[in-house]
Protein backbone atom coordinates (compact mmCIF):
# COMPACT_ATOMS: atom_id res chain seq x y z
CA UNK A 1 60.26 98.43 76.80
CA UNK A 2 62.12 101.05 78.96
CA UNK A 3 59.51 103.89 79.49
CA UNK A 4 62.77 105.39 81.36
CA UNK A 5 64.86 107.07 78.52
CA UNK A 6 65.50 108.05 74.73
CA UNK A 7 67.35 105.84 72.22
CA UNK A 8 68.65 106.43 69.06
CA UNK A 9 66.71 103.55 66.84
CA UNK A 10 68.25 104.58 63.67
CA UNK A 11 71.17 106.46 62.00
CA UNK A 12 70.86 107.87 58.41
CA UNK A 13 74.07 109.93 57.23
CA UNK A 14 75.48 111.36 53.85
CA UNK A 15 78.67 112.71 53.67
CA UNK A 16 82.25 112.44 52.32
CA UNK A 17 82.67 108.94 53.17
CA UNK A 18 79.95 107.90 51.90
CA UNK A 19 75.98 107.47 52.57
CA UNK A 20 74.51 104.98 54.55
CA UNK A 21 75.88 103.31 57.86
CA UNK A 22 77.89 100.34 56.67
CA UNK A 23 79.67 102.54 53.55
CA UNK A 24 80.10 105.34 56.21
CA UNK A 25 81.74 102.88 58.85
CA UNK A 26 83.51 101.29 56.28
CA UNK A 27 85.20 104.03 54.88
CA UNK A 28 86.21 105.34 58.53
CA UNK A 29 88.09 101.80 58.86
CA UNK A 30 89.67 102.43 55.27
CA UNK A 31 87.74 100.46 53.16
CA UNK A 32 86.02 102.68 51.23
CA UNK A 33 85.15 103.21 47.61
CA UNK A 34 88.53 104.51 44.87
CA UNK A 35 86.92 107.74 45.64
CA UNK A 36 86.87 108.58 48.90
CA UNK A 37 89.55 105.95 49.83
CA UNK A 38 88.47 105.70 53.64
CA UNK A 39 89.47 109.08 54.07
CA UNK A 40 88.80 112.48 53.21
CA UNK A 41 85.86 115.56 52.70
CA UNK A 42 85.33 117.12 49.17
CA UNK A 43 84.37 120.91 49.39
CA UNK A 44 81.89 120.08 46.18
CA UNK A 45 78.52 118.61 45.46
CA UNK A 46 78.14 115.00 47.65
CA UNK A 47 76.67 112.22 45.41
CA UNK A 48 73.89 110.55 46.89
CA UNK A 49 70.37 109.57 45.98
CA UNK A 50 67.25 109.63 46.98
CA UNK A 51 65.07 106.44 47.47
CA UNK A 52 62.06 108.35 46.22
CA UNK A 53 60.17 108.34 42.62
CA UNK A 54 61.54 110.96 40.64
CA UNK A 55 57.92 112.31 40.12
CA UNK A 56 57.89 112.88 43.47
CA UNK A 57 60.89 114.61 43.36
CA UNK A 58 60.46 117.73 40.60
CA UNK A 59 59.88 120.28 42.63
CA UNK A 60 62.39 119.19 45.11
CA UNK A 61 65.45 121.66 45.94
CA UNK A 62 68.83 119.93 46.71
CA UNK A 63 68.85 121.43 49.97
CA UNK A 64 65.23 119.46 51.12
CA UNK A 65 66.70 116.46 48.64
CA UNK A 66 69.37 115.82 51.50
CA UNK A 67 67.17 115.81 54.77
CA UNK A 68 65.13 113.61 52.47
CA UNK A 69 67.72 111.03 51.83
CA UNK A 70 69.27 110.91 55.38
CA UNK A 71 65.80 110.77 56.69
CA UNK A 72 64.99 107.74 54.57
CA UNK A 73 68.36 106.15 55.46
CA UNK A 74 67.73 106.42 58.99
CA UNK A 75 63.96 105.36 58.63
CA UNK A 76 65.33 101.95 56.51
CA UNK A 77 68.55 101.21 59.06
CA UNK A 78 65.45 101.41 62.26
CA UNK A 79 63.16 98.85 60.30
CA UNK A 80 60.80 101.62 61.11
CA UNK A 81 57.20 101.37 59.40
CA UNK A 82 55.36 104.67 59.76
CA UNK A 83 51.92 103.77 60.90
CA UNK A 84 49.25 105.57 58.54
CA UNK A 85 46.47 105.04 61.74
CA UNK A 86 48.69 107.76 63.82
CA UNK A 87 51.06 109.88 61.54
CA UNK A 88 50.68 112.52 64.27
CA UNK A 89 52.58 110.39 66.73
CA UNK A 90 55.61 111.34 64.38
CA UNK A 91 57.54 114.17 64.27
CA UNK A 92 60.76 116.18 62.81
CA UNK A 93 63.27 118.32 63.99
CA UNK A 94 66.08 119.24 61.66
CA UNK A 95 69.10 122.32 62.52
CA UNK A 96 70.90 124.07 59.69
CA UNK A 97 73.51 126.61 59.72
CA UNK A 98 72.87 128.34 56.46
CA UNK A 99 69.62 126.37 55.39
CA UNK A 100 68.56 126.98 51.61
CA UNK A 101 71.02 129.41 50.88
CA UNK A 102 71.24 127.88 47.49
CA UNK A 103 68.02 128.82 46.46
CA UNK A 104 67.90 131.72 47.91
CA UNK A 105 70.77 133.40 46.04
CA UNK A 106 69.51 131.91 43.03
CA UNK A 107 65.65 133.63 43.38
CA UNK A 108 67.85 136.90 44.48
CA UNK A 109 69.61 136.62 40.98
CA UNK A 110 66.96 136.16 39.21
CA UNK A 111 65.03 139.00 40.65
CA UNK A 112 67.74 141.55 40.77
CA UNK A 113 67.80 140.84 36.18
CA UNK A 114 64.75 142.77 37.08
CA UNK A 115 62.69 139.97 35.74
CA UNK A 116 60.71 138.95 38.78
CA UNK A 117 57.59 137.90 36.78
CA UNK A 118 59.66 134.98 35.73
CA UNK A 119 60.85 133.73 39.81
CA UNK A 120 59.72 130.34 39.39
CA UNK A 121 57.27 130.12 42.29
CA UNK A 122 59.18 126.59 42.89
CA UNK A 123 62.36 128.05 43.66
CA UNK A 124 60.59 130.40 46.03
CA UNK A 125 59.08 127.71 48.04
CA UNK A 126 62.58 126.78 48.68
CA UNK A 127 63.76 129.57 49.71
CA UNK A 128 62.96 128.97 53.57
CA UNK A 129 64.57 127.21 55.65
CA UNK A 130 62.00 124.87 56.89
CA UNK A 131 61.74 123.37 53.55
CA UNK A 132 63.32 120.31 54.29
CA UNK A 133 61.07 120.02 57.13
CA UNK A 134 58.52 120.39 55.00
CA UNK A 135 59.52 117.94 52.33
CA UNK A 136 60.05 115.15 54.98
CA UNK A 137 56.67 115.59 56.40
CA UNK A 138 54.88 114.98 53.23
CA UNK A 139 57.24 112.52 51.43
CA UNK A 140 56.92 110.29 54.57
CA UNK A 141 53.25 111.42 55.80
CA UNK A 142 54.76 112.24 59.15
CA UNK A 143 52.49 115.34 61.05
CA UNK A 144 53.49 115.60 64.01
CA UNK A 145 55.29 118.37 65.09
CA UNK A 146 58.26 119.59 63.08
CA UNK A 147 60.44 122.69 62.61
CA UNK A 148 64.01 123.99 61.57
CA UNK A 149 66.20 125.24 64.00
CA UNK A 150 68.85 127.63 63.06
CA UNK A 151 71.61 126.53 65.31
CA UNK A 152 70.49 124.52 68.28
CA UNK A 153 69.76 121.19 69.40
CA UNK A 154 67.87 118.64 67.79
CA UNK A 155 68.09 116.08 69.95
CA UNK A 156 67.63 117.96 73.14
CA UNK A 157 64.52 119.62 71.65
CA UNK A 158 62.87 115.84 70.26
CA UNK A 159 63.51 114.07 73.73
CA UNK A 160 61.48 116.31 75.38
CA UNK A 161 58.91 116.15 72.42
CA UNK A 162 58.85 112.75 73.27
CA UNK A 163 59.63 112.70 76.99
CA UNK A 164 56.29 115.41 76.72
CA UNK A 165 53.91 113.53 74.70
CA UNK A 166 54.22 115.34 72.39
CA UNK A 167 55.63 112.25 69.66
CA UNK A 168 55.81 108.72 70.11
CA UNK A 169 58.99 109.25 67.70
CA UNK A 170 61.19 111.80 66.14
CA UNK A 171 63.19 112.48 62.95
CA UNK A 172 65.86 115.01 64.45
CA UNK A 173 68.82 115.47 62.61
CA UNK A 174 70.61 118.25 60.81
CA UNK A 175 71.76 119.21 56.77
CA UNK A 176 74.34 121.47 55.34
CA UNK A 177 74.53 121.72 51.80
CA UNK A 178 76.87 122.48 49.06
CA UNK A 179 76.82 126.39 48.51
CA UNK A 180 80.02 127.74 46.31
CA UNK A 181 79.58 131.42 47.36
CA UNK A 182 79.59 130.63 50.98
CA UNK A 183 82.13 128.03 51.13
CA UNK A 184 84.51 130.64 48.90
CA UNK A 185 83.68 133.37 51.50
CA UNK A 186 84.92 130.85 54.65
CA UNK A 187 87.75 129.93 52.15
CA UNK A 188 88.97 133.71 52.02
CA UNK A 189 88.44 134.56 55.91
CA UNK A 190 91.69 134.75 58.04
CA UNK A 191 90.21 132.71 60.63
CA UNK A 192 88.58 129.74 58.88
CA UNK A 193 90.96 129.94 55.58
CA UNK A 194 92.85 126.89 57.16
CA UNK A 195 89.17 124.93 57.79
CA UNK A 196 88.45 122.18 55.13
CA UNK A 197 85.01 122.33 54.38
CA UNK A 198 82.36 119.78 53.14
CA UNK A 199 78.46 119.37 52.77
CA UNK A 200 76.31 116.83 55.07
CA UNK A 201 73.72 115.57 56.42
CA UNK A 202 72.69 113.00 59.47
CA UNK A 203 68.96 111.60 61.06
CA UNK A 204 68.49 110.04 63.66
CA UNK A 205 65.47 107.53 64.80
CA UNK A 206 64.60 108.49 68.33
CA UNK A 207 61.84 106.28 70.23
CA UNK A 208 61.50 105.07 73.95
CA UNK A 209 64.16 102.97 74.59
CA UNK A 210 64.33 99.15 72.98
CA UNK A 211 66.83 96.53 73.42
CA UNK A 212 67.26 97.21 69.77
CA UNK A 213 68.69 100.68 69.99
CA UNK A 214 72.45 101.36 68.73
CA UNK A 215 72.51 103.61 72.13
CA UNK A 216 70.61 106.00 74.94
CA UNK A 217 70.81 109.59 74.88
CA UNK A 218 72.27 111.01 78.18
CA UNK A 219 72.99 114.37 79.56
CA UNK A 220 72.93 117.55 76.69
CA UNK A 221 74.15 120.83 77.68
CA UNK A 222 74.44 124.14 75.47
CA UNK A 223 76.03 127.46 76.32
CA UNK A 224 76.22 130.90 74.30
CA UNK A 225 79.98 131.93 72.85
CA UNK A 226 80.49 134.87 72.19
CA UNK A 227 80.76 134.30 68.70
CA UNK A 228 80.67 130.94 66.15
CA UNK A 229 84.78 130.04 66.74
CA UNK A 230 84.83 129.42 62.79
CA UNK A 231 84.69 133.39 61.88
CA UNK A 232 85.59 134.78 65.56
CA UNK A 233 88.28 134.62 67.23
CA UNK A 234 87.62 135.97 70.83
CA UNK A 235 88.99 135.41 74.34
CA UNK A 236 90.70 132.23 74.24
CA UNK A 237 90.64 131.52 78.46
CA UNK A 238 86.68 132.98 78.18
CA UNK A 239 85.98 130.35 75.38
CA UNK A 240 88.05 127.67 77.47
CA UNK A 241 86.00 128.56 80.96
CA UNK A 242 82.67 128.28 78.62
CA UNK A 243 83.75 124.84 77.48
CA UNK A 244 84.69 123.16 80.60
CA UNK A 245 81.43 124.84 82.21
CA UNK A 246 79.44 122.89 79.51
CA UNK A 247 81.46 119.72 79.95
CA UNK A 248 81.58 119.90 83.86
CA UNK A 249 77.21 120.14 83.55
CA UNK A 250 77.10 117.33 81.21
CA UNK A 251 79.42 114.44 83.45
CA UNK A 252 78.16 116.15 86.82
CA UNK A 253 74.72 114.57 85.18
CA UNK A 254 75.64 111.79 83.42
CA UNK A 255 79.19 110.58 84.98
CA UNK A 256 82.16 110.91 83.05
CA UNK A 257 82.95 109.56 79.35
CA UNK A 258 85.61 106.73 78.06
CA UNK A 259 85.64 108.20 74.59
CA UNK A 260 84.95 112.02 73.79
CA UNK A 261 84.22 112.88 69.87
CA UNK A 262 85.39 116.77 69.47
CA UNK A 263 84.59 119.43 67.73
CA UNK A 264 88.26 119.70 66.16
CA UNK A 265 88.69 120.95 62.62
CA UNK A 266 91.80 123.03 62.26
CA UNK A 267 90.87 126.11 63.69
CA UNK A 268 92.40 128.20 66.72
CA UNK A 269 88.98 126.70 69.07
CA UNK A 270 90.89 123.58 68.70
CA UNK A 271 93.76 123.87 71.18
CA UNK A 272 90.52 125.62 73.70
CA UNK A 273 88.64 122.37 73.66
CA UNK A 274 91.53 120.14 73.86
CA UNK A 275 92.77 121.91 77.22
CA UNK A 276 89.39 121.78 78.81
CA UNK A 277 89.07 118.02 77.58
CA UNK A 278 92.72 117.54 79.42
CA UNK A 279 91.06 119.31 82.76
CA UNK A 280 87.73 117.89 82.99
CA UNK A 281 88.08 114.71 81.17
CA UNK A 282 91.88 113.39 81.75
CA UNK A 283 91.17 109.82 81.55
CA UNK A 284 88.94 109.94 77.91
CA UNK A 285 90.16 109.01 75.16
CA UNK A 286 89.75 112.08 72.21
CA UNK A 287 89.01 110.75 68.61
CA UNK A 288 91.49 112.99 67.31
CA UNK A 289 90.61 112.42 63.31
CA UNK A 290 86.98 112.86 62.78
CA UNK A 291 86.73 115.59 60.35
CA UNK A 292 89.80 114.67 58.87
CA UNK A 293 87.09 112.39 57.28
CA UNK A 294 83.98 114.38 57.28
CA UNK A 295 85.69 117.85 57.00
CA UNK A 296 83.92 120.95 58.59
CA UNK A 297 80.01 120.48 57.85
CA UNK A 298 79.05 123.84 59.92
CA UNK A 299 75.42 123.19 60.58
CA UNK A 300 75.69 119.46 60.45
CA UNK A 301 78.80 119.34 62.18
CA UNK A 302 77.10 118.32 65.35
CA UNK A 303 74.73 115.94 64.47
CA UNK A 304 77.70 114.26 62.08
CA UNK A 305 80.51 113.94 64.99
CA UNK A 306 76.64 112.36 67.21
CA UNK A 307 76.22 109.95 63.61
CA UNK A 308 79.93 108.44 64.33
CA UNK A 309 79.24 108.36 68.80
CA UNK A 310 76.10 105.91 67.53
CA UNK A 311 78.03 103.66 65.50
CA UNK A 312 81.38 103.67 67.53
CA UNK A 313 78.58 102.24 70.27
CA UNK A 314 76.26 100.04 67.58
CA UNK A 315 79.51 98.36 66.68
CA UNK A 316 81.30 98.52 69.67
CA UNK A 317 85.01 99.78 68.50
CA UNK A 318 86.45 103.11 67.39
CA UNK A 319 87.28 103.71 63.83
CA UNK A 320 90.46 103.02 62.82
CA UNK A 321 90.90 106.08 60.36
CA UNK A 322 89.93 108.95 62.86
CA UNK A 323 91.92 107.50 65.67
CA UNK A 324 94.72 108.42 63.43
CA UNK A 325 96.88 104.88 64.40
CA UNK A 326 96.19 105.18 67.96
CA UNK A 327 94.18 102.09 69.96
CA UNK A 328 91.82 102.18 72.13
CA UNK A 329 91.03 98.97 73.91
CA UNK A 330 88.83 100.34 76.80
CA UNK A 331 85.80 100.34 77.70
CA UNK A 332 82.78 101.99 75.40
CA UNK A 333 79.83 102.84 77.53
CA UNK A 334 79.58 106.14 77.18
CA UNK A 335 80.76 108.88 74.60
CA UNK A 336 80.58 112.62 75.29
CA UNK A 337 79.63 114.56 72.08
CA UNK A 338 80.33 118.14 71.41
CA UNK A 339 80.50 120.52 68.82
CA UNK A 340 79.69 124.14 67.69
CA UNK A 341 77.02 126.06 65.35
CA UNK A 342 76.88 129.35 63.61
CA UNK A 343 75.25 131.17 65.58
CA UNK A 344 77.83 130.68 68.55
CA UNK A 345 76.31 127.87 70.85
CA UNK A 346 78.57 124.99 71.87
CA UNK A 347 77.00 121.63 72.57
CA UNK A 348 77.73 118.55 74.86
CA UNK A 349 75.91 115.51 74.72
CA UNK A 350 76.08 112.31 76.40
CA UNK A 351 75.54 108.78 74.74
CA UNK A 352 75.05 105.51 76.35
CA UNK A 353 75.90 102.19 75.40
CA UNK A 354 72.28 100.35 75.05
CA UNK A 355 73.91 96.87 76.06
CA UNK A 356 73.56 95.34 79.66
């Protein structure tokens, strides 16, 4: 045991290419299912289940149904067996962009028919955004600490949970779900009507380090923008200082990345990161395609582009779909993660190859 740093144990996704770690990495090597056919995002409702008894499940909004199944994914690919003696040596982090949006314009609607007496008090309790916290904690008897951050860093904000004392292990992660009003809204602004959207969610397992990790976590940097890049359009060599200021801060740490997974999704922020990726990172190789697969997941978008890092490390190769018929034959030791959330931060993080 390496009392030294934080590893990522597990990896539970759902997305467009699928759910679960082999169907996701399968699909991103073009082997998927006739319906996602190795490639691309859906801007609908992602099928998925949840590994729970539906009894267990009737109160359950789709919003907290998604942490729940990514959660569960992660907790079954780390062989992880929650310990009933200590559940307070567990604990959860999730982010969210828009959190239960869902259920919160439908409790709006049904209050504004000026019926409020019949809200059902289960939709209410869904209504907030730490719901899915919520639901995780009991479903899996996990009571440690555990919150919903709007925007932010999970995985900064577990480590030092753990790195504290304050949990022995963390569920951090991050879900997006499904919401037609919003995504039709994105749809009809000028500066995101290009961006193909999708739902998602990813969890991660992170522990002291093991020789049975799929990585480390490194260096993780945020900084402020002035506004989310995906509905503002500001400053382009302000936005471009910002991101090599986060990248430089990251490697200065950490040392500098073979492979860099972007935060690229059609938008005018694209050609901003790719120019400070040219400056501070000229000898990485960019994984041009990734949401090409995923599409934009907003909230999740960070914690997604981390999901595919892991497993480009746990399996020690790129995908062939997002590398868009480019090879890479160099090394993997360490990927540089970044991405952006709604409220306007932009995030770097560093993973580490776990192999000697």
């Amino acid at each position: 045991m390496n009392a030294g740093g934080i590893s990522v144990r597990g990896i539970g996704i759902i997305g467009a290419p699928g759910t679960g770690v082999d169907a996701v990495w399968r699909s991103l090597n073009g082997g998927g299912t006739p319906e996602t056919d190795g490639v691309v995002f859906r801007e609908k409702e992602l099928p998925f289940t949840v590994d729970l008894p539906a009894s267990k499940l009737r109160r359950v909004n789709r919003y907290s149904r998604l942490a729940l199944a990514a959660s569960l994914e992660a907790q079954k690919d780390a062989g992880l067996t929650i310990d009933a003696a200590a559940p307070f040596r567990y604990g959860v982090v999730f982010t969210t962009g828009y959190g239960s949006l869902v259920s919160n314009i439908g409790f709006t609607k049904a209050a504004a028919r000026d019926e409020p007496d019949l809200c059902s008090p289960t939709l209410f309790a869904g209504t907030v955004a730490n719901a899915c916290v919520g639901q995780v904690c009991m479903q899996l008897n996990l009571k440690g600490p555990g919150t919903v951050l709007t925007g932010g860093n999970a995985f900064l904000y577990s480590k030092l949970l753990i790195e504290t004392g304050g949990a022995d292990v963390m569920f951090a992660g991050a879900v997006e779900e499904y919401c037609a009003d919003l995504f039709d809204a994105l749809g009809k602004n000028e500066i995101s009507a290009g961006v193909q959207l999708s739902e998602g969610a990813a969890a991660f397992i992170l522990e002291r380090a093991d020789e049975g990790s799929c990585c480390l976590i490194g260096e993780s940097v945020s900084v402020g923008l002035e506004a989310w890049p995906l509905i503002g359009k500001f400053d382009p060599p302000g936005a471009e200082d910002a991101v090599k200021h986060a990248i430089r801060r990251c490697i200065e740490r950490g040392g500098k990345a073979d492979v860099v997974v972007g935060s690229a999704n059609g938008s005018w922020f694209d050609g901003v990161e790719a120019r400070a990726f040219a400056e501070e990172l000229p000898d990485a190789f960019v994984l041009p395609g990734v949401k090409d697969c995923f599409g934009e997941t907003l909230g999740s978008a960070f914690s997604m582009n981390v999901a595919v890092a892991a497993m480009c490390l746990r399996y020690g190769a790129l995908p062939s779909v997002p590398a868009r018929g480019a090879s890479y034959d160099g090394p993997l030791r360490k990927i540089l993660v970044t991405g952006c959330d709604p409220i306007g931060n932009y995030h770097c993080m560093e993973l580490k190859s776990s192999k000697k």
